[in-house]
PDB file of N, CA and C in Angstrom:
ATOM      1  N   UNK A   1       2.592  -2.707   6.573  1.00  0.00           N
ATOM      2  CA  UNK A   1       2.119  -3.726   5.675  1.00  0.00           C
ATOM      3  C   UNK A   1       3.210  -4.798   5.552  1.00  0.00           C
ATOM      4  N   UNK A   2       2.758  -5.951   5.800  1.00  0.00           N
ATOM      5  CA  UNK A   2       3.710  -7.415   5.326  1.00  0.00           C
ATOM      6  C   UNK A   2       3.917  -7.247   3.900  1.00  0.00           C
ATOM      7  N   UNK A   3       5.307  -8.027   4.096  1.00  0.00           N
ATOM      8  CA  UNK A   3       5.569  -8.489   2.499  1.00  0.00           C
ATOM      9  C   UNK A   3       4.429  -9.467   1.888  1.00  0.00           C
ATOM     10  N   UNK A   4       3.691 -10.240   2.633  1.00  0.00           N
ATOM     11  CA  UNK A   4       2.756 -11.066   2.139  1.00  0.00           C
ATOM     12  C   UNK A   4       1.171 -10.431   1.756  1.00  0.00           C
ATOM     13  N   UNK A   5       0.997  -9.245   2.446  1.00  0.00           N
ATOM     14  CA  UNK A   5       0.276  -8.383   2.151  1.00  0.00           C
ATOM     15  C   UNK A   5       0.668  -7.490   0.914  1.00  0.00           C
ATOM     16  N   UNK A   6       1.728  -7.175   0.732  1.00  0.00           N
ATOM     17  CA  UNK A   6       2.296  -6.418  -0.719  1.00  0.00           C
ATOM     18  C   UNK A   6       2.040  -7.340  -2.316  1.00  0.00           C
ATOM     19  N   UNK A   7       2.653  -8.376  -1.695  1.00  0.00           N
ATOM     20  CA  UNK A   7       2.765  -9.596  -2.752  1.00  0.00           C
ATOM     21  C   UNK A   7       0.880  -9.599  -3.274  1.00  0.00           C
ATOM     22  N   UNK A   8       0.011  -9.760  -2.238  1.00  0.00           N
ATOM     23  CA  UNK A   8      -1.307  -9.936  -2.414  1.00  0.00           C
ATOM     24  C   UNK A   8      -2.106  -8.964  -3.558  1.00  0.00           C
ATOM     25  N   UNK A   9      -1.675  -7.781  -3.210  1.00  0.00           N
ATOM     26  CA  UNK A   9      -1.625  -6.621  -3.973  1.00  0.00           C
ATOM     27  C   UNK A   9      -1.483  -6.178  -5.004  1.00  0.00           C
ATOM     28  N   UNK A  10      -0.228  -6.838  -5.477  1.00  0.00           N
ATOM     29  CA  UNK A  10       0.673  -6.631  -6.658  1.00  0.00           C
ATOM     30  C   UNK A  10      -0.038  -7.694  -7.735  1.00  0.00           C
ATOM     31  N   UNK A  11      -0.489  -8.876  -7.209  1.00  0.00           N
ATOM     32  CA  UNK A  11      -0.953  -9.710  -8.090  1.00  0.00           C
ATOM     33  C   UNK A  11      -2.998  -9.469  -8.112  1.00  0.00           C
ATOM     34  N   UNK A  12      -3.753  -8.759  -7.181  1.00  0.00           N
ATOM     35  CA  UNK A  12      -4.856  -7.933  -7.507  1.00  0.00           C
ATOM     36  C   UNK A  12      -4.573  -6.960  -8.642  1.00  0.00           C
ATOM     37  N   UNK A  13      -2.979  -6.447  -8.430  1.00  0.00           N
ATOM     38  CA  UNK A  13      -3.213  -5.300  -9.365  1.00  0.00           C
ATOM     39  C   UNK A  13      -2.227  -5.813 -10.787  1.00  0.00           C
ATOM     40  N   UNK A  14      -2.311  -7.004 -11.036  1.00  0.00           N
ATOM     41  CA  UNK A  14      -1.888  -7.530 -12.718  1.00  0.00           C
ATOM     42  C   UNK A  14      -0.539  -8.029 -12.416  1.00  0.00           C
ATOM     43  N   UNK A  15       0.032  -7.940 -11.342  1.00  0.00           N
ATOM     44  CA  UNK A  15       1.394  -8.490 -11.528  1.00  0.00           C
ATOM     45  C   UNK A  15       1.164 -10.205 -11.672  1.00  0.00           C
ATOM     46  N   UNK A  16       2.192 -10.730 -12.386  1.00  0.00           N
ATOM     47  CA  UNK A  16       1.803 -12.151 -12.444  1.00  0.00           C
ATOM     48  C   UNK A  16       3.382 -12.869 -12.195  1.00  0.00           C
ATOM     49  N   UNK A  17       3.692 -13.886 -11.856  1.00  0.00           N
ATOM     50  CA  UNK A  17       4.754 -14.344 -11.517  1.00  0.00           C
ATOM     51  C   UNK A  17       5.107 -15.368 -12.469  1.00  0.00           C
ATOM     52  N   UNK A  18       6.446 -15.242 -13.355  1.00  0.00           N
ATOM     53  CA  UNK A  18       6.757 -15.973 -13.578  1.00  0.00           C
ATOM     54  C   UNK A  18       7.528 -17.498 -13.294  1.00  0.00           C
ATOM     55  N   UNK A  19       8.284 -17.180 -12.293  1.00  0.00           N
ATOM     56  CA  UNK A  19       8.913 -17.890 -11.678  1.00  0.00           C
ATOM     57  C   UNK A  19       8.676 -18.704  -9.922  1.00  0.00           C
ATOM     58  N   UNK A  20       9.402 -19.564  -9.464  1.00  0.00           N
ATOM     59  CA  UNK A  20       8.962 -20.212  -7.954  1.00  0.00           C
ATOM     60  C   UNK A  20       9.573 -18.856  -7.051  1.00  0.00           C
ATOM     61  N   UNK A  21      10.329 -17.990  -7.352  1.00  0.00           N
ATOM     62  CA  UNK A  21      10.987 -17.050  -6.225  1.00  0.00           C
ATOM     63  C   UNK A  21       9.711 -15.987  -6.721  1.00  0.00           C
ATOM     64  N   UNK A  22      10.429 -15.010  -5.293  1.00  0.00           N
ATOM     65  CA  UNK A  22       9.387 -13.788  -5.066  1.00  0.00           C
ATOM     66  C   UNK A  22      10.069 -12.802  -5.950  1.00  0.00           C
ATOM     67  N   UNK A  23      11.144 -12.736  -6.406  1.00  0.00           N
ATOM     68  CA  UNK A  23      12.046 -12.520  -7.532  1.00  0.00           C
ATOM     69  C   UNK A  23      11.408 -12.297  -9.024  1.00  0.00           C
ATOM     70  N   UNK A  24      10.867 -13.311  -9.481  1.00  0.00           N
ATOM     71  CA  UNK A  24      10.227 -13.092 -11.002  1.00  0.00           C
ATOM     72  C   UNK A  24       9.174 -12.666 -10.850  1.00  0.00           C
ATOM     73  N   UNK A  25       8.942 -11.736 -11.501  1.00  0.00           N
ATOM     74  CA  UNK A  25       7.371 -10.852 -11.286  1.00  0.00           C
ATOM     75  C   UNK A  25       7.462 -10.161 -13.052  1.00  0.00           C
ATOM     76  N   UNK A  26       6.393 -10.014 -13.718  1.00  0.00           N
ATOM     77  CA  UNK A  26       6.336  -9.403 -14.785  1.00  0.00           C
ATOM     78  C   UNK A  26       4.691  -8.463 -14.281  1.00  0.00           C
ATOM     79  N   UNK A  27       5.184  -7.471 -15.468  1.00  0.00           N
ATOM     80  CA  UNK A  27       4.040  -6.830 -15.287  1.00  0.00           C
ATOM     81  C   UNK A  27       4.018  -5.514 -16.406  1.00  0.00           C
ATOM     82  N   UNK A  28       2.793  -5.173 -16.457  1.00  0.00           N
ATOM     83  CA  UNK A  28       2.767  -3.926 -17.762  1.00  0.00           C
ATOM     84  C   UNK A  28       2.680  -2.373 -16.642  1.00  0.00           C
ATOM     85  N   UNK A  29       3.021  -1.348 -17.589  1.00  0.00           N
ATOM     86  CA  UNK A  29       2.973  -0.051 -16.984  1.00  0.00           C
ATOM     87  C   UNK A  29       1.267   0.259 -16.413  1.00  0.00           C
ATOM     88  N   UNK A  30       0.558  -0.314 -16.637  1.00  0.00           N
ATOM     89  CA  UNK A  30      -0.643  -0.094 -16.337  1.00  0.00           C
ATOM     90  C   UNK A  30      -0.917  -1.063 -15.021  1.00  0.00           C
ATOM     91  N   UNK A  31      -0.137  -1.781 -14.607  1.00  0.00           N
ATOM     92  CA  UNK A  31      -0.259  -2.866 -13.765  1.00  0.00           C
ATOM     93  C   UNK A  31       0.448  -1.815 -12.730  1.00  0.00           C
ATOM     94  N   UNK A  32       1.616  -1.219 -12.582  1.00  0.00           N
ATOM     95  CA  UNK A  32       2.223  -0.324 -11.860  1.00  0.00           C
ATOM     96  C   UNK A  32       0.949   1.261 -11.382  1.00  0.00           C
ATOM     97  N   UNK A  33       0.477   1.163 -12.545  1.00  0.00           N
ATOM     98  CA  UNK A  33      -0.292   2.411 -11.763  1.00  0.00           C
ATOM     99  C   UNK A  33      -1.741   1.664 -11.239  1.00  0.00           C
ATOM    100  N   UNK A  34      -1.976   0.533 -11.423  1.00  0.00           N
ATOM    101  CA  UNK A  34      -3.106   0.134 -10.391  1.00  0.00           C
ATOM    102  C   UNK A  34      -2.797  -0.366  -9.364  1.00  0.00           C
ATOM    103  N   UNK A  35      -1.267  -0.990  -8.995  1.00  0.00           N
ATOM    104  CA  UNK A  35      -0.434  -1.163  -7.603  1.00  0.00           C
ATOM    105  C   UNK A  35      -0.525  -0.025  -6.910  1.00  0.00           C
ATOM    106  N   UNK A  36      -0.270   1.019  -7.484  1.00  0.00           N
ATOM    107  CA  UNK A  36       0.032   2.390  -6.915  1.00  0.00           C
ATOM    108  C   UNK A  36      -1.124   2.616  -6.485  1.00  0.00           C
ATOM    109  N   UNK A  37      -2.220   2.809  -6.762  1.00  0.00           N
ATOM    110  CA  UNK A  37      -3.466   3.146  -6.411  1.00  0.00           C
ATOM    111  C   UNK A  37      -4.343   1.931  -5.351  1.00  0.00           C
ATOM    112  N   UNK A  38      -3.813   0.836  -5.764  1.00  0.00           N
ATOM    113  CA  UNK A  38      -4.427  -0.013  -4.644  1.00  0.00           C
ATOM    114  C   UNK A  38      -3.349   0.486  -3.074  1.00  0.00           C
ATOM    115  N   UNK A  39      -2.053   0.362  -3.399  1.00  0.00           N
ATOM    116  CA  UNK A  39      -1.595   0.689  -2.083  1.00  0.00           C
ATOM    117  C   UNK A  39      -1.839   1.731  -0.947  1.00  0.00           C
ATOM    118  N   UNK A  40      -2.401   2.831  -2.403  1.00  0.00           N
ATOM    119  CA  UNK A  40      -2.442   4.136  -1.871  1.00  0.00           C
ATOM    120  C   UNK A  40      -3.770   4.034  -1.119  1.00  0.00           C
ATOM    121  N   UNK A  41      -4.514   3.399  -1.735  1.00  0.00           N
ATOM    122  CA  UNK A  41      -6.379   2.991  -0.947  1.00  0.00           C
ATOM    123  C   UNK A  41      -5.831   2.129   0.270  1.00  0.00           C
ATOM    124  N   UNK A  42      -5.100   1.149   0.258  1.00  0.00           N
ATOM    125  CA  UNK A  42      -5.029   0.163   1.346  1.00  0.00           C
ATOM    126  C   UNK A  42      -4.179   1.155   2.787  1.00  0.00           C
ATOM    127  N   UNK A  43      -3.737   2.267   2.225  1.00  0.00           N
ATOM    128  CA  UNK A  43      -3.083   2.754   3.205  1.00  0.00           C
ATOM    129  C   UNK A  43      -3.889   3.921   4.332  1.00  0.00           C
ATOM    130  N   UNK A  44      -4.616   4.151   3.525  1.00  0.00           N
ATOM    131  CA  UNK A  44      -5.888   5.133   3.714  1.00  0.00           C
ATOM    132  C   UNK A  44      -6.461   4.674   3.921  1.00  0.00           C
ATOM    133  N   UNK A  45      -6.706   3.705   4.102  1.00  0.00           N
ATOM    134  CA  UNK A  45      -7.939   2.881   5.290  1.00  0.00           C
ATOM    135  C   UNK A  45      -7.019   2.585   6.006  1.00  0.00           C
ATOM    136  N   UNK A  46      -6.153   2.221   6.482  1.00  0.00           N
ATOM    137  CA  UNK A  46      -4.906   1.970   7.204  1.00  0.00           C
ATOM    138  C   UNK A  46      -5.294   3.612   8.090  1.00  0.00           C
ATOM    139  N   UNK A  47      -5.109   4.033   8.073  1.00  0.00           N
ATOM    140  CA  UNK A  47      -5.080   5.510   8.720  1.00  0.00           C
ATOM    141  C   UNK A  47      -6.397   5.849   9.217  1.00  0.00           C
ATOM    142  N   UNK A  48      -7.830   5.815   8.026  1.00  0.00           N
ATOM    143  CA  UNK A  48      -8.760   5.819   8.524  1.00  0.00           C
ATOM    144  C   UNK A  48      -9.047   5.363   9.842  1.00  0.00           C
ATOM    145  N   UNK A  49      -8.861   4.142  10.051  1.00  0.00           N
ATOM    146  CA  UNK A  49      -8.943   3.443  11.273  1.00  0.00           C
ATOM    147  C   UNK A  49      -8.018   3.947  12.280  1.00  0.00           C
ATOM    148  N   UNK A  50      -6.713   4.067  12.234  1.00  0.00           N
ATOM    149  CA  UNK A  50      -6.011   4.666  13.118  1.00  0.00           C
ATOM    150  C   UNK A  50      -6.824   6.020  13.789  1.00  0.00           C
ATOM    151  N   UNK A  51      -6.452   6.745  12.627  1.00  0.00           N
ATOM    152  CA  UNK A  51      -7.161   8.522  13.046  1.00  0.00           C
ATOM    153  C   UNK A  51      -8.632   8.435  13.841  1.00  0.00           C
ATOM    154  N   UNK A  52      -9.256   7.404  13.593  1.00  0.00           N
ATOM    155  CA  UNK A  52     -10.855   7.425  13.793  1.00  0.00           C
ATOM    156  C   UNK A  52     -11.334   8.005  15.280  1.00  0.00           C
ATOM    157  N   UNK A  53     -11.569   9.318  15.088  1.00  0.00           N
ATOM    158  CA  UNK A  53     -12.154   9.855  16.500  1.00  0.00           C
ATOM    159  C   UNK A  53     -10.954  10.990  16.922  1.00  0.00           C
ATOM    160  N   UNK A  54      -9.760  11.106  16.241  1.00  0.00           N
ATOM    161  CA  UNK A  54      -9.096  12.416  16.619  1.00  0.00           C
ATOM    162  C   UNK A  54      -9.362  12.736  16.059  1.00  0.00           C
ATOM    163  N   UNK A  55      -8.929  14.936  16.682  1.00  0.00           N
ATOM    164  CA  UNK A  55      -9.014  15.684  16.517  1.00  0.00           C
ATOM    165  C   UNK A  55      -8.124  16.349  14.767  1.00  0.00           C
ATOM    166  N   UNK A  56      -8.196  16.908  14.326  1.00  0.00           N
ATOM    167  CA  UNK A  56      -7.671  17.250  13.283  1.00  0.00           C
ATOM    168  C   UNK A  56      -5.931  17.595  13.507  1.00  0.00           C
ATOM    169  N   UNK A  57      -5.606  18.461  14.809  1.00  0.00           N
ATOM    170  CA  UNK A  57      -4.799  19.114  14.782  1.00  0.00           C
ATOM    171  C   UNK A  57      -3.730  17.730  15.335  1.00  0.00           C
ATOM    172  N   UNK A  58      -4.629  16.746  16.058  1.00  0.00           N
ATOM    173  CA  UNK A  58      -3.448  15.758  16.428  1.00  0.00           C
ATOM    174  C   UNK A  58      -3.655  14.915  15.756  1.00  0.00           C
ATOM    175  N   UNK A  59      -3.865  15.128  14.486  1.00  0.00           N
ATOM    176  CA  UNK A  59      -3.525  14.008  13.025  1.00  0.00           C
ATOM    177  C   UNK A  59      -2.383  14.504  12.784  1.00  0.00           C
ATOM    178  N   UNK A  60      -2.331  15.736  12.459  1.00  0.00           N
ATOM    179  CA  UNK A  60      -1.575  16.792  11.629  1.00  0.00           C
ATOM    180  C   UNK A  60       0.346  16.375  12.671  1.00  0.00           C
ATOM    181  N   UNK A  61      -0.463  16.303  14.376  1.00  0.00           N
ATOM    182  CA  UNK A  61       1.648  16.345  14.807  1.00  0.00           C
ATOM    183  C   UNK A  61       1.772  14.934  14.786  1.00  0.00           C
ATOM    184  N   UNK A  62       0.693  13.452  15.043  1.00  0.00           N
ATOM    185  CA  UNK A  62       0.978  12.703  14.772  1.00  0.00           C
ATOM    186  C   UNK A  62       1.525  12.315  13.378  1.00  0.00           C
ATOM    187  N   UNK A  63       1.225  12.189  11.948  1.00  0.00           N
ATOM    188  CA  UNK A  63       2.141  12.361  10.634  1.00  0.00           C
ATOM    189  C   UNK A  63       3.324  13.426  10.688  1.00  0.00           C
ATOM    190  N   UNK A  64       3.201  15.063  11.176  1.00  0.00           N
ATOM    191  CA  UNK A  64       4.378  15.322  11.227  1.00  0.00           C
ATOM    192  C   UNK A  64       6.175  14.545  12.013  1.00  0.00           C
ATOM    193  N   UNK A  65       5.137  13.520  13.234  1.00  0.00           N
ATOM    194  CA  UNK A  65       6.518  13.150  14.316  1.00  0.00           C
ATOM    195  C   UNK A  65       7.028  12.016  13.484  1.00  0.00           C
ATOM    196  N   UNK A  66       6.174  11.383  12.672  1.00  0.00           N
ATOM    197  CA  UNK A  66       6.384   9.911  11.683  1.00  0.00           C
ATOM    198  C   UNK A  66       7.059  10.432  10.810  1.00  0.00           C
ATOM    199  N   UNK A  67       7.023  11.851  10.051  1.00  0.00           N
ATOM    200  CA  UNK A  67       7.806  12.100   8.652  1.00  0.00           C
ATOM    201  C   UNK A  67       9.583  12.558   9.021  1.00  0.00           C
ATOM    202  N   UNK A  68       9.436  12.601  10.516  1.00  0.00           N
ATOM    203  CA  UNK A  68      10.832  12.835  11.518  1.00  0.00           C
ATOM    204  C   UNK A  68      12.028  12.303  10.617  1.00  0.00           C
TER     205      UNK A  68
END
């Protein structure tokens, strides 16, 4: 994922910017757990698509060789 893709994210999920830098960002604890959950969805379709059409067992050594 791009930083410009993160940034996109963060402000779907309540972050709001105070400032001209990528630097000022405010945000509430509830804004952090809907970042968390959007990333976690955006990543899982991220994979969905990857995995799409393997086998189970070569999901399993492909994530094991990545957690290397």
């Amino acid at each position: 994922m791009t930083q410009d893709e993160i940034m996109a994210l963060a402000k779907q999920a309540g972050f709001e910017r105070l400032g001209h830098t990528d630097d000022d960002w405010v945000c509430l604890p509830k804004n952090v757990k809907n970042f968390a959950e959007i990333i976690a969805l955006a990543e899982r379709k991220t994979w969905e698509v990857e995995f799409a059409g393997m086998g189970e067992w070569a999901c399993v050594h492909l994530l094991q060789e990545r957690n290397k």
